[in-house]
N, C-alpha and C. Protein backbone atom coordinates (compact mmCIF):
# COMPACT_ATOMS: atom_id res chain seq x y z
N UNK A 1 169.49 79.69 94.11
CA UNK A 1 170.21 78.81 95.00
C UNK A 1 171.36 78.11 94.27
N UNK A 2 171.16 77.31 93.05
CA UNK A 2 172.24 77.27 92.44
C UNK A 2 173.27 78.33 91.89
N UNK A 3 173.16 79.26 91.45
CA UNK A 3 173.89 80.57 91.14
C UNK A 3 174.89 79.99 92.76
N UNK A 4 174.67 80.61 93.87
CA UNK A 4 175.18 80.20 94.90
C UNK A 4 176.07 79.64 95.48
N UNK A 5 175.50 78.07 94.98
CA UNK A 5 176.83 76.70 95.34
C UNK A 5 177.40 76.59 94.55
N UNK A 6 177.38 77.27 92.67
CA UNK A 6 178.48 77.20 91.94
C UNK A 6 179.05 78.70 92.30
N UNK A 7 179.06 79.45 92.67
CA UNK A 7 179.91 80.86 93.15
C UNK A 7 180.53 79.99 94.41
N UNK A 8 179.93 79.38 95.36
CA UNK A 8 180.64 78.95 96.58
C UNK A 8 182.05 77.70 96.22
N UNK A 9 181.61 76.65 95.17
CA UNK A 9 182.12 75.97 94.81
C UNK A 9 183.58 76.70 93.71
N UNK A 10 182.96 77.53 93.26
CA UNK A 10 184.16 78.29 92.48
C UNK A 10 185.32 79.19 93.45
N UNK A 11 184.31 79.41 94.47
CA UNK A 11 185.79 79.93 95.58
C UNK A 11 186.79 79.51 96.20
N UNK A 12 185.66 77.76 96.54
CA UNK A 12 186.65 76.89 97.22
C UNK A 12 187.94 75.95 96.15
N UNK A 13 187.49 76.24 94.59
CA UNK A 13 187.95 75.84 94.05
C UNK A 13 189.50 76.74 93.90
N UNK A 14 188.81 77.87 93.87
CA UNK A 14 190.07 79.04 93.79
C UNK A 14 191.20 79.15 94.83
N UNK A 15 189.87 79.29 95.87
CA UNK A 15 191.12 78.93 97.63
C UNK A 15 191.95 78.00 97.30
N UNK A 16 191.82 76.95 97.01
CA UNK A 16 192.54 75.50 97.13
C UNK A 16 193.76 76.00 96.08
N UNK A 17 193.20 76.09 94.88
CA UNK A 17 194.50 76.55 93.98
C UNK A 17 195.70 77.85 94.17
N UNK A 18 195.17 78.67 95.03
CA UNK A 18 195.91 79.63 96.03
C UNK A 18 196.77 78.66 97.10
N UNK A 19 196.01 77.91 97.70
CA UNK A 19 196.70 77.40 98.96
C UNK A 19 197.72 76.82 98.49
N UNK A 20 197.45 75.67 97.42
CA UNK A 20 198.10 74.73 96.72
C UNK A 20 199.67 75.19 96.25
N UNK A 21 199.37 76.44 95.93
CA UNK A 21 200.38 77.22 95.14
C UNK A 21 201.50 77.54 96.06
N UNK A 22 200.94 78.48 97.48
CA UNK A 22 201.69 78.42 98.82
C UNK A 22 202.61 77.51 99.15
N UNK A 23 202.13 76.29 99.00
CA UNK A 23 202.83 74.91 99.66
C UNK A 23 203.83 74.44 98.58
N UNK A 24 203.59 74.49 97.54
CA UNK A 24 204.20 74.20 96.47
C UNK A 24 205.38 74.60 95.88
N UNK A 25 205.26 76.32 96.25
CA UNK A 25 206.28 76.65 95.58
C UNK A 25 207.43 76.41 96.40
N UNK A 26 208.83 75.90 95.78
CA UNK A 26 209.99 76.02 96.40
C UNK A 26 210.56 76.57 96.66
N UNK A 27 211.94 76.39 97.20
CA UNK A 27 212.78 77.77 97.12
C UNK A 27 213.66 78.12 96.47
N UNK A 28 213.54 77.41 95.25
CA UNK A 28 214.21 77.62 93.84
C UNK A 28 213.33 78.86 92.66
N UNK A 29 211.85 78.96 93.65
CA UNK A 29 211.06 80.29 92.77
C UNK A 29 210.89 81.13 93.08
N UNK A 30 211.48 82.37 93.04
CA UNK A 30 210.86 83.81 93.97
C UNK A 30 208.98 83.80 93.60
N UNK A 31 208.78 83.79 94.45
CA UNK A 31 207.23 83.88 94.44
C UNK A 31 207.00 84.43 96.13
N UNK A 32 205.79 85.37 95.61
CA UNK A 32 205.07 86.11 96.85
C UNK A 32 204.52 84.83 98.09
N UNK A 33 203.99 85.44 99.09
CA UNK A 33 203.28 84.08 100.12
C UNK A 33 202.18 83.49 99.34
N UNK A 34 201.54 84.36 98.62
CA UNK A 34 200.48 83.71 97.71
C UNK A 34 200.92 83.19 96.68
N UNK A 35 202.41 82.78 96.20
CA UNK A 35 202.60 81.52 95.32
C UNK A 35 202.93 82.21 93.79
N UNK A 36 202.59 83.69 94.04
CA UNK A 36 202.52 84.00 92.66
C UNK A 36 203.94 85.00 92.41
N UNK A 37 204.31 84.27 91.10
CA UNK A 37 205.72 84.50 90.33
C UNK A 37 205.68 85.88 89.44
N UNK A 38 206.78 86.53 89.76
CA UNK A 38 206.94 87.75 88.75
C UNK A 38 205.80 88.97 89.52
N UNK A 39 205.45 88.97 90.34
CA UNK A 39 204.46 89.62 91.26
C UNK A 39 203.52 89.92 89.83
N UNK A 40 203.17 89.14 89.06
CA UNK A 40 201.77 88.96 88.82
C UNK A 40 202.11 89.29 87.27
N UNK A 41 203.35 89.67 86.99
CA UNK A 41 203.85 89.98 85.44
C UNK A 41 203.65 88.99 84.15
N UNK A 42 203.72 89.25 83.10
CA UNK A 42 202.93 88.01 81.93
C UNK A 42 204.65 87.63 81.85
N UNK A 43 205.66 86.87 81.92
CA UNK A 43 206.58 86.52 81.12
C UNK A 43 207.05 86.60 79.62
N UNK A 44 205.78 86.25 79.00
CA UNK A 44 205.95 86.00 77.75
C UNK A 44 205.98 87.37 77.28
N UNK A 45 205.26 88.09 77.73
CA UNK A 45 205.38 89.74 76.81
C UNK A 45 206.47 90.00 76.64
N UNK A 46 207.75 90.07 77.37
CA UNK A 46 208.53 90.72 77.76
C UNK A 46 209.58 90.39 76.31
N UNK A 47 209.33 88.82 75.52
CA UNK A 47 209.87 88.21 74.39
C UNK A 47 209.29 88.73 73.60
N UNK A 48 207.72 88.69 73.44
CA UNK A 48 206.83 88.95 72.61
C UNK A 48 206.93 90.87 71.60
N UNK A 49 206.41 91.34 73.13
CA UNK A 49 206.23 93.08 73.01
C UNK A 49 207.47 93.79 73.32
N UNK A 50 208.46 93.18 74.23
CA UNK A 50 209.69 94.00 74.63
C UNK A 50 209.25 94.44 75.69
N UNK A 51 208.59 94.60 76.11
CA UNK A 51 207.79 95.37 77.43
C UNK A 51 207.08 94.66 78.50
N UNK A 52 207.52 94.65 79.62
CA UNK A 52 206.37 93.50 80.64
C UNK A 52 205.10 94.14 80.66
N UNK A 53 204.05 93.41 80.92
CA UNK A 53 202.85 93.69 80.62
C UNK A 53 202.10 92.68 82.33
N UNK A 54 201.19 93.41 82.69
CA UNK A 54 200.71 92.57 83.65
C UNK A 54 200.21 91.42 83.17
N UNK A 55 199.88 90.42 83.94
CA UNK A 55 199.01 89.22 83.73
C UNK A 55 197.49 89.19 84.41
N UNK A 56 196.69 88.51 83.86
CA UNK A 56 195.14 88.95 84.66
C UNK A 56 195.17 87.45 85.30
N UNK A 57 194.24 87.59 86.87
CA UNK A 57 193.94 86.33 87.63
C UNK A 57 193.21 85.55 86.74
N UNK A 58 192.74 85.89 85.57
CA UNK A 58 192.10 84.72 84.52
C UNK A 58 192.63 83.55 83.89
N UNK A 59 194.08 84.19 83.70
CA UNK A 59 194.95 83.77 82.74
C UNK A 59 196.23 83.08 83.48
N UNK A 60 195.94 81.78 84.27
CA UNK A 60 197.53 81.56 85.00
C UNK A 60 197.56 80.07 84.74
N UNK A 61 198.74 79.81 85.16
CA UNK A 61 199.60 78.41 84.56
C UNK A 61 200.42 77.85 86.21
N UNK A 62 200.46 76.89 86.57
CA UNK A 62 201.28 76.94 87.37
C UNK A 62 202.62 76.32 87.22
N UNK A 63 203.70 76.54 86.97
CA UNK A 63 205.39 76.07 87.25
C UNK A 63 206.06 75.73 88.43
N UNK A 64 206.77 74.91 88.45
CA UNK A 64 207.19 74.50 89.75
C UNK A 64 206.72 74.99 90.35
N UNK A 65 205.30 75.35 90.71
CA UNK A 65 204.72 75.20 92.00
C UNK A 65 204.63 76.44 92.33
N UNK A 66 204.81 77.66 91.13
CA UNK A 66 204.43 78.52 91.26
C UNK A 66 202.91 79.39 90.25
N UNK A 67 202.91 79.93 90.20
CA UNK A 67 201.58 80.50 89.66
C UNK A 67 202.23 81.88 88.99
N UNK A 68 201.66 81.72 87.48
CA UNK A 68 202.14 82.81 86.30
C UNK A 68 201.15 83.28 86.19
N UNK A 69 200.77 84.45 85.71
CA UNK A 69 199.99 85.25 85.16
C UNK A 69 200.08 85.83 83.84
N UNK A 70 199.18 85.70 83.33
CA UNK A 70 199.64 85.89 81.26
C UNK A 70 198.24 87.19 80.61
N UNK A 71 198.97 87.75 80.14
CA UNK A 71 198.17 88.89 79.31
C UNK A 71 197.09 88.39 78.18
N UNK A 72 197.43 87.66 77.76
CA UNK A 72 196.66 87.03 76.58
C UNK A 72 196.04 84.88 76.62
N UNK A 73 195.66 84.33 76.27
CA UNK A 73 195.46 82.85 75.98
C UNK A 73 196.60 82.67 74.98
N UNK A 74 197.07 83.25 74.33
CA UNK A 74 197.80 83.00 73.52
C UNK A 74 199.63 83.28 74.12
N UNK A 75 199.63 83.97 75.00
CA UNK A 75 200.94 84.08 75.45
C UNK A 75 200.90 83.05 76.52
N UNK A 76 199.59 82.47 77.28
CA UNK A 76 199.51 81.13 78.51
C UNK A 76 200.19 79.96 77.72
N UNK A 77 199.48 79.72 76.36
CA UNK A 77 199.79 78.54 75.38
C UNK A 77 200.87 78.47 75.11
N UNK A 78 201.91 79.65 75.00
CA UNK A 78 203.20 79.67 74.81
C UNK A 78 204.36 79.11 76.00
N UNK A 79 203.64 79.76 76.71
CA UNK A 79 204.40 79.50 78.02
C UNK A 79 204.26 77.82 77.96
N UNK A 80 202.89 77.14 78.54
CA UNK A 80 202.70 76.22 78.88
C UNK A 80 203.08 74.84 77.76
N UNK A 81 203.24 75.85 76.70
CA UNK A 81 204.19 74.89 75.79
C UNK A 81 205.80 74.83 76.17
N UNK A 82 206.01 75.35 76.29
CA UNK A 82 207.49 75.88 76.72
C UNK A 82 207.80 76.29 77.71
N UNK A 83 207.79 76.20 79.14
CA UNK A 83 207.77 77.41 80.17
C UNK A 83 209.57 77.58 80.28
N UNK A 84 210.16 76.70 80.29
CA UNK A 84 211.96 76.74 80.02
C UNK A 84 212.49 78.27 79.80
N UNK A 85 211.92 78.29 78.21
CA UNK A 85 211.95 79.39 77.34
C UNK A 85 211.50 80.63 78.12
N UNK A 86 210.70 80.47 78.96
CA UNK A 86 209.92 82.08 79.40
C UNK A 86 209.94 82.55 80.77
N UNK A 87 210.02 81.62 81.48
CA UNK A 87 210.18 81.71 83.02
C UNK A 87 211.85 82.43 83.14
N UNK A 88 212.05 83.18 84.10
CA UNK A 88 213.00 83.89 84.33
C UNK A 88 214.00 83.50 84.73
N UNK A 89 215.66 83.61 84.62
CA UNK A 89 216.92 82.82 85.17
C UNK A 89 216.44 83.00 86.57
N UNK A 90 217.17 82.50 87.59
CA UNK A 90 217.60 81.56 88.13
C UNK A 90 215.92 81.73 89.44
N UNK A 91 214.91 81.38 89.08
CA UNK A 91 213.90 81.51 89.29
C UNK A 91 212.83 82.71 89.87
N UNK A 92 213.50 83.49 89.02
CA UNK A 92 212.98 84.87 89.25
C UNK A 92 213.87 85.80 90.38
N UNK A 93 215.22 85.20 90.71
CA UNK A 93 215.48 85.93 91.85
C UNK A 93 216.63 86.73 91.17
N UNK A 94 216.97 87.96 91.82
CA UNK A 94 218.09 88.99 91.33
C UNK A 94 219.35 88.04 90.40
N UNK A 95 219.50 88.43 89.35
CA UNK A 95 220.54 88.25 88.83
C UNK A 95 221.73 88.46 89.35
N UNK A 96 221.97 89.96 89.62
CA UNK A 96 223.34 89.95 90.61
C UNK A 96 223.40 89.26 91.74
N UNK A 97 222.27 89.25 92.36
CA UNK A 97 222.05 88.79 93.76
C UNK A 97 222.90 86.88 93.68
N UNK A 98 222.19 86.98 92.57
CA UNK A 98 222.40 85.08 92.14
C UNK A 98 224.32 85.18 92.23
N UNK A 99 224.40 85.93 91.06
CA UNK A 99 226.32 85.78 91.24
C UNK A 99 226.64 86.23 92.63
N UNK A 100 226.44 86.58 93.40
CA UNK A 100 227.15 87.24 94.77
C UNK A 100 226.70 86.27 95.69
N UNK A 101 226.03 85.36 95.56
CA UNK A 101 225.59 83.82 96.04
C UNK A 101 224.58 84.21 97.24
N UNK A 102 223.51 84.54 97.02
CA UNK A 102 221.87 85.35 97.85
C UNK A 102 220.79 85.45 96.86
N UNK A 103 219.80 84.97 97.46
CA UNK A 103 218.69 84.76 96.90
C UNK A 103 217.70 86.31 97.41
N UNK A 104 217.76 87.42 96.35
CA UNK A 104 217.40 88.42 96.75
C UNK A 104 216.20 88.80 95.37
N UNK A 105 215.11 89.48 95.94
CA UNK A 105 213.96 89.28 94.55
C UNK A 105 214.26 90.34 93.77
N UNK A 106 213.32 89.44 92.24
CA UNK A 106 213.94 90.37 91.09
C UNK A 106 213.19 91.24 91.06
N UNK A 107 213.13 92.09 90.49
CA UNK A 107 211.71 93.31 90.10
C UNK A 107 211.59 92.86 88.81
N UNK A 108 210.51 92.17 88.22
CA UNK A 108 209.87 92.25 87.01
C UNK A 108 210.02 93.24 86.12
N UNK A 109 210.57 94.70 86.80
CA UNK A 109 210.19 96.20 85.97
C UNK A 109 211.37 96.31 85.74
N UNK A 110 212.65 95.70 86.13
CA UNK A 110 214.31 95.72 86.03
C UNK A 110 215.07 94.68 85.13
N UNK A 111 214.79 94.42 84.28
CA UNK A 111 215.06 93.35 83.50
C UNK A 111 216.10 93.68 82.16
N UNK A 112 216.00 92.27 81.35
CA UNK A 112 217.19 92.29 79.87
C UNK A 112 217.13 91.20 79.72
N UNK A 113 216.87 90.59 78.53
CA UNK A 113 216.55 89.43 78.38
C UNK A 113 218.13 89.08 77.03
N UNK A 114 218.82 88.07 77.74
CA UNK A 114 220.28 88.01 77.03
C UNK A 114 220.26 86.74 76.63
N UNK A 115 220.83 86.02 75.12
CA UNK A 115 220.80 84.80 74.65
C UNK A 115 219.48 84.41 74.92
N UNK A 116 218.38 84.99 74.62
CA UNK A 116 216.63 84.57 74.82
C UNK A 116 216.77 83.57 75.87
N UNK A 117 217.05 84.54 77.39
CA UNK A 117 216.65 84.26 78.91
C UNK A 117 216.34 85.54 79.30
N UNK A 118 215.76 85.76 80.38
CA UNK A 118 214.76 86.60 80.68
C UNK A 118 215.74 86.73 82.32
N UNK A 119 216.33 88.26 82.56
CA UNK A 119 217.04 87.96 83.78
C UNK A 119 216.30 89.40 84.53
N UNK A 120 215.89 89.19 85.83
CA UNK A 120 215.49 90.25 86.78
C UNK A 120 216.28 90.54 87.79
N UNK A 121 216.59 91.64 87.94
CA UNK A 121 217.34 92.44 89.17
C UNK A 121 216.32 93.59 90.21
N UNK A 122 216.95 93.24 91.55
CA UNK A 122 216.33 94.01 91.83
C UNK A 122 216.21 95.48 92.57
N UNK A 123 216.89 96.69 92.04
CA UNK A 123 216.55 97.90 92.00
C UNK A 123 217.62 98.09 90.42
N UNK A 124 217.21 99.63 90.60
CA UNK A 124 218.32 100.37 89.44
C UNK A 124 219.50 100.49 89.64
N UNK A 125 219.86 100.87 90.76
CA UNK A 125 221.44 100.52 91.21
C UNK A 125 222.56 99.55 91.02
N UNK A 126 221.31 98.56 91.54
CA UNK A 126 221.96 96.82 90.97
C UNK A 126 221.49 96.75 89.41
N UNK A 127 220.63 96.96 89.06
CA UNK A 127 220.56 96.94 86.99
C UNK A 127 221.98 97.24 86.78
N UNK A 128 222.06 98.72 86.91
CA UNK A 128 223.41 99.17 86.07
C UNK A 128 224.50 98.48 86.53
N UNK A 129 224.84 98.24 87.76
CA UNK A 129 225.91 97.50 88.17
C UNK A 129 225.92 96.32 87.35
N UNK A 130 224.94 95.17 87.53
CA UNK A 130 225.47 94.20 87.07
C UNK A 130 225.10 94.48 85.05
N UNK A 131 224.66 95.65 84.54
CA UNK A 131 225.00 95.91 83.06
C UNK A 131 226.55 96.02 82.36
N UNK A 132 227.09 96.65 83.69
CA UNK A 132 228.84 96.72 83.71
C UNK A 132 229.44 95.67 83.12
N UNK A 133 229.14 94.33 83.46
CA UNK A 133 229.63 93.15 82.91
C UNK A 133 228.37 92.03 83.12
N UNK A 134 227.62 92.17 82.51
CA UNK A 134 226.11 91.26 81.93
C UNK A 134 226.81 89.56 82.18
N UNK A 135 228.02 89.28 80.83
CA UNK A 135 228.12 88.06 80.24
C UNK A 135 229.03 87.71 81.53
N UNK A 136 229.44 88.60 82.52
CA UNK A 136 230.60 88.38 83.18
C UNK A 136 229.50 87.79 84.43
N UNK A 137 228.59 88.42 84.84
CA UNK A 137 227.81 88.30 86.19
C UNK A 137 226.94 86.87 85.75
N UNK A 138 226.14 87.09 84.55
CA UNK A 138 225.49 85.38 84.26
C UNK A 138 226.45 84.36 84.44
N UNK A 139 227.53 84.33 84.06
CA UNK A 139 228.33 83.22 83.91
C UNK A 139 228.59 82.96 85.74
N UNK A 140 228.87 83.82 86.32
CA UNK A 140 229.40 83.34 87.57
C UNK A 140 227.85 83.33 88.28
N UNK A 141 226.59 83.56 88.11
CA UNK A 141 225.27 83.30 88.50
C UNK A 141 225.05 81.73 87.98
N UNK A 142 225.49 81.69 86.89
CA UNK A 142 225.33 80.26 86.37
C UNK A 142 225.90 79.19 87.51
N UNK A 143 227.02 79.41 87.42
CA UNK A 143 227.93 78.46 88.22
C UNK A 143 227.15 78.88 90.12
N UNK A 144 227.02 79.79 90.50
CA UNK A 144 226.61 79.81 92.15
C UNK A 144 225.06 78.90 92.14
N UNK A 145 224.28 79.13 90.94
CA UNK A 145 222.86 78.91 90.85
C UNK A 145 222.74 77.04 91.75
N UNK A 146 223.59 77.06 91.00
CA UNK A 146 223.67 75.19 91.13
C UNK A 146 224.03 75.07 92.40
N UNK A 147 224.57 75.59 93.43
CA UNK A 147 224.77 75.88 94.74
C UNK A 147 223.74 76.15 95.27
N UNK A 148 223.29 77.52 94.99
CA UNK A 148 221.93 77.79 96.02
C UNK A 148 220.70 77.25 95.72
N UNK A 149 220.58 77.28 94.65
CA UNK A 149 219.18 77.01 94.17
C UNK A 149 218.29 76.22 95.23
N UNK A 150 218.37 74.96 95.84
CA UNK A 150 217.95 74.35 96.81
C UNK A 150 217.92 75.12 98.29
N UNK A 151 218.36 76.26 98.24
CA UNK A 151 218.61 76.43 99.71
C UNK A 151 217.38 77.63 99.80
N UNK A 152 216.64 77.93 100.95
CA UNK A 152 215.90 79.18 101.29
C UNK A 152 216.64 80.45 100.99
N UNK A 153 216.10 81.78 100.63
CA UNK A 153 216.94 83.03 100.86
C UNK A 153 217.54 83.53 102.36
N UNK A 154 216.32 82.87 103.23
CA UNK A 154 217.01 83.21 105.16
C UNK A 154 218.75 82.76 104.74
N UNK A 155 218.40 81.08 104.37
CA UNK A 155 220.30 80.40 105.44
C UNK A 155 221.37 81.32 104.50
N UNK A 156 220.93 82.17 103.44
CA UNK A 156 222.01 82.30 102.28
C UNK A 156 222.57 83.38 103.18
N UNK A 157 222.30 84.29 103.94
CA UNK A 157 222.19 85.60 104.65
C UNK A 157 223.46 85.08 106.04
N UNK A 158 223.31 83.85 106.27
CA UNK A 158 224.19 83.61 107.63
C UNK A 158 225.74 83.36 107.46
């Protein structure tokens, strides 16, 4: 019977931190309806190994109100020491997308991490395009970021 109400108590504990995550996140973070950032990718690998690496539901942190997923305790500790450093420009949403002023999602699997920032695009089409001029597209993502950042991806579209 106890086995039980701590399995029941551990779900509702889990639900809540799911729900929590939902409500939380803004619209400054690409995150799924379930709250979770990088569709479930470790951040830190990507500095660490060169390579994104999934994150396990064991291992998460939450950031503005979103929910990370980390490969190791030791890449969570990093993050959660630092998340600045590891969390993705302009909150996980397309890099090009960001300079062309639209909040469009990154793919975790499309990435380049330039001046140790971590930038996601999202397909191959748009990779190579905005590889054409990298320092040219951050800089004018920089400057739109501060524009949209507050706004939903819907009103950016009208």
């Amino acid at each position: 019977m106890i086995k039980i109400l701590r399995a029941a108590a551990a779900g509702v504990i889990l639900s809540t931190v799911f729900v929590a995550s939902v409500f939380a996140a803004g619209v400054d973070v690409n995150a799924t309806s379930t709250g979770l950032a990088m569709r479930g990718f470790d951040p830190v690998s990507y500095f660490k190994s060169g390579t994104p690496k999934a994150g396990t539901v064991d291992l998460t942190a939450v950031h503005n109100g979103a929910t990370y997923r980390f490969a190791s305790k030791e890449n969570k500790a990093d993050f959660e020491e630092n998340p600045a450093k590891y969390a993705p420009a302009y909150g996980g949403y397309c890099a090009f997308g960001t300079a062309m002023g639209v909040k469009v999602d990154g793919d975790p699997k499309l990435w380049k991490i330039v001046d140790n920032k971590l930038y996601l695009n999202l397909s191959p089409a748009v990779q190579k395009r905005w590889e054409g001029d990298v320092n040219g597209f951050i800089t004018k993502a920089d400057g739109t970021w501060e524009n949209i950042k507050d706004k939903s991806p819907e009103s950016l579209l009208n």
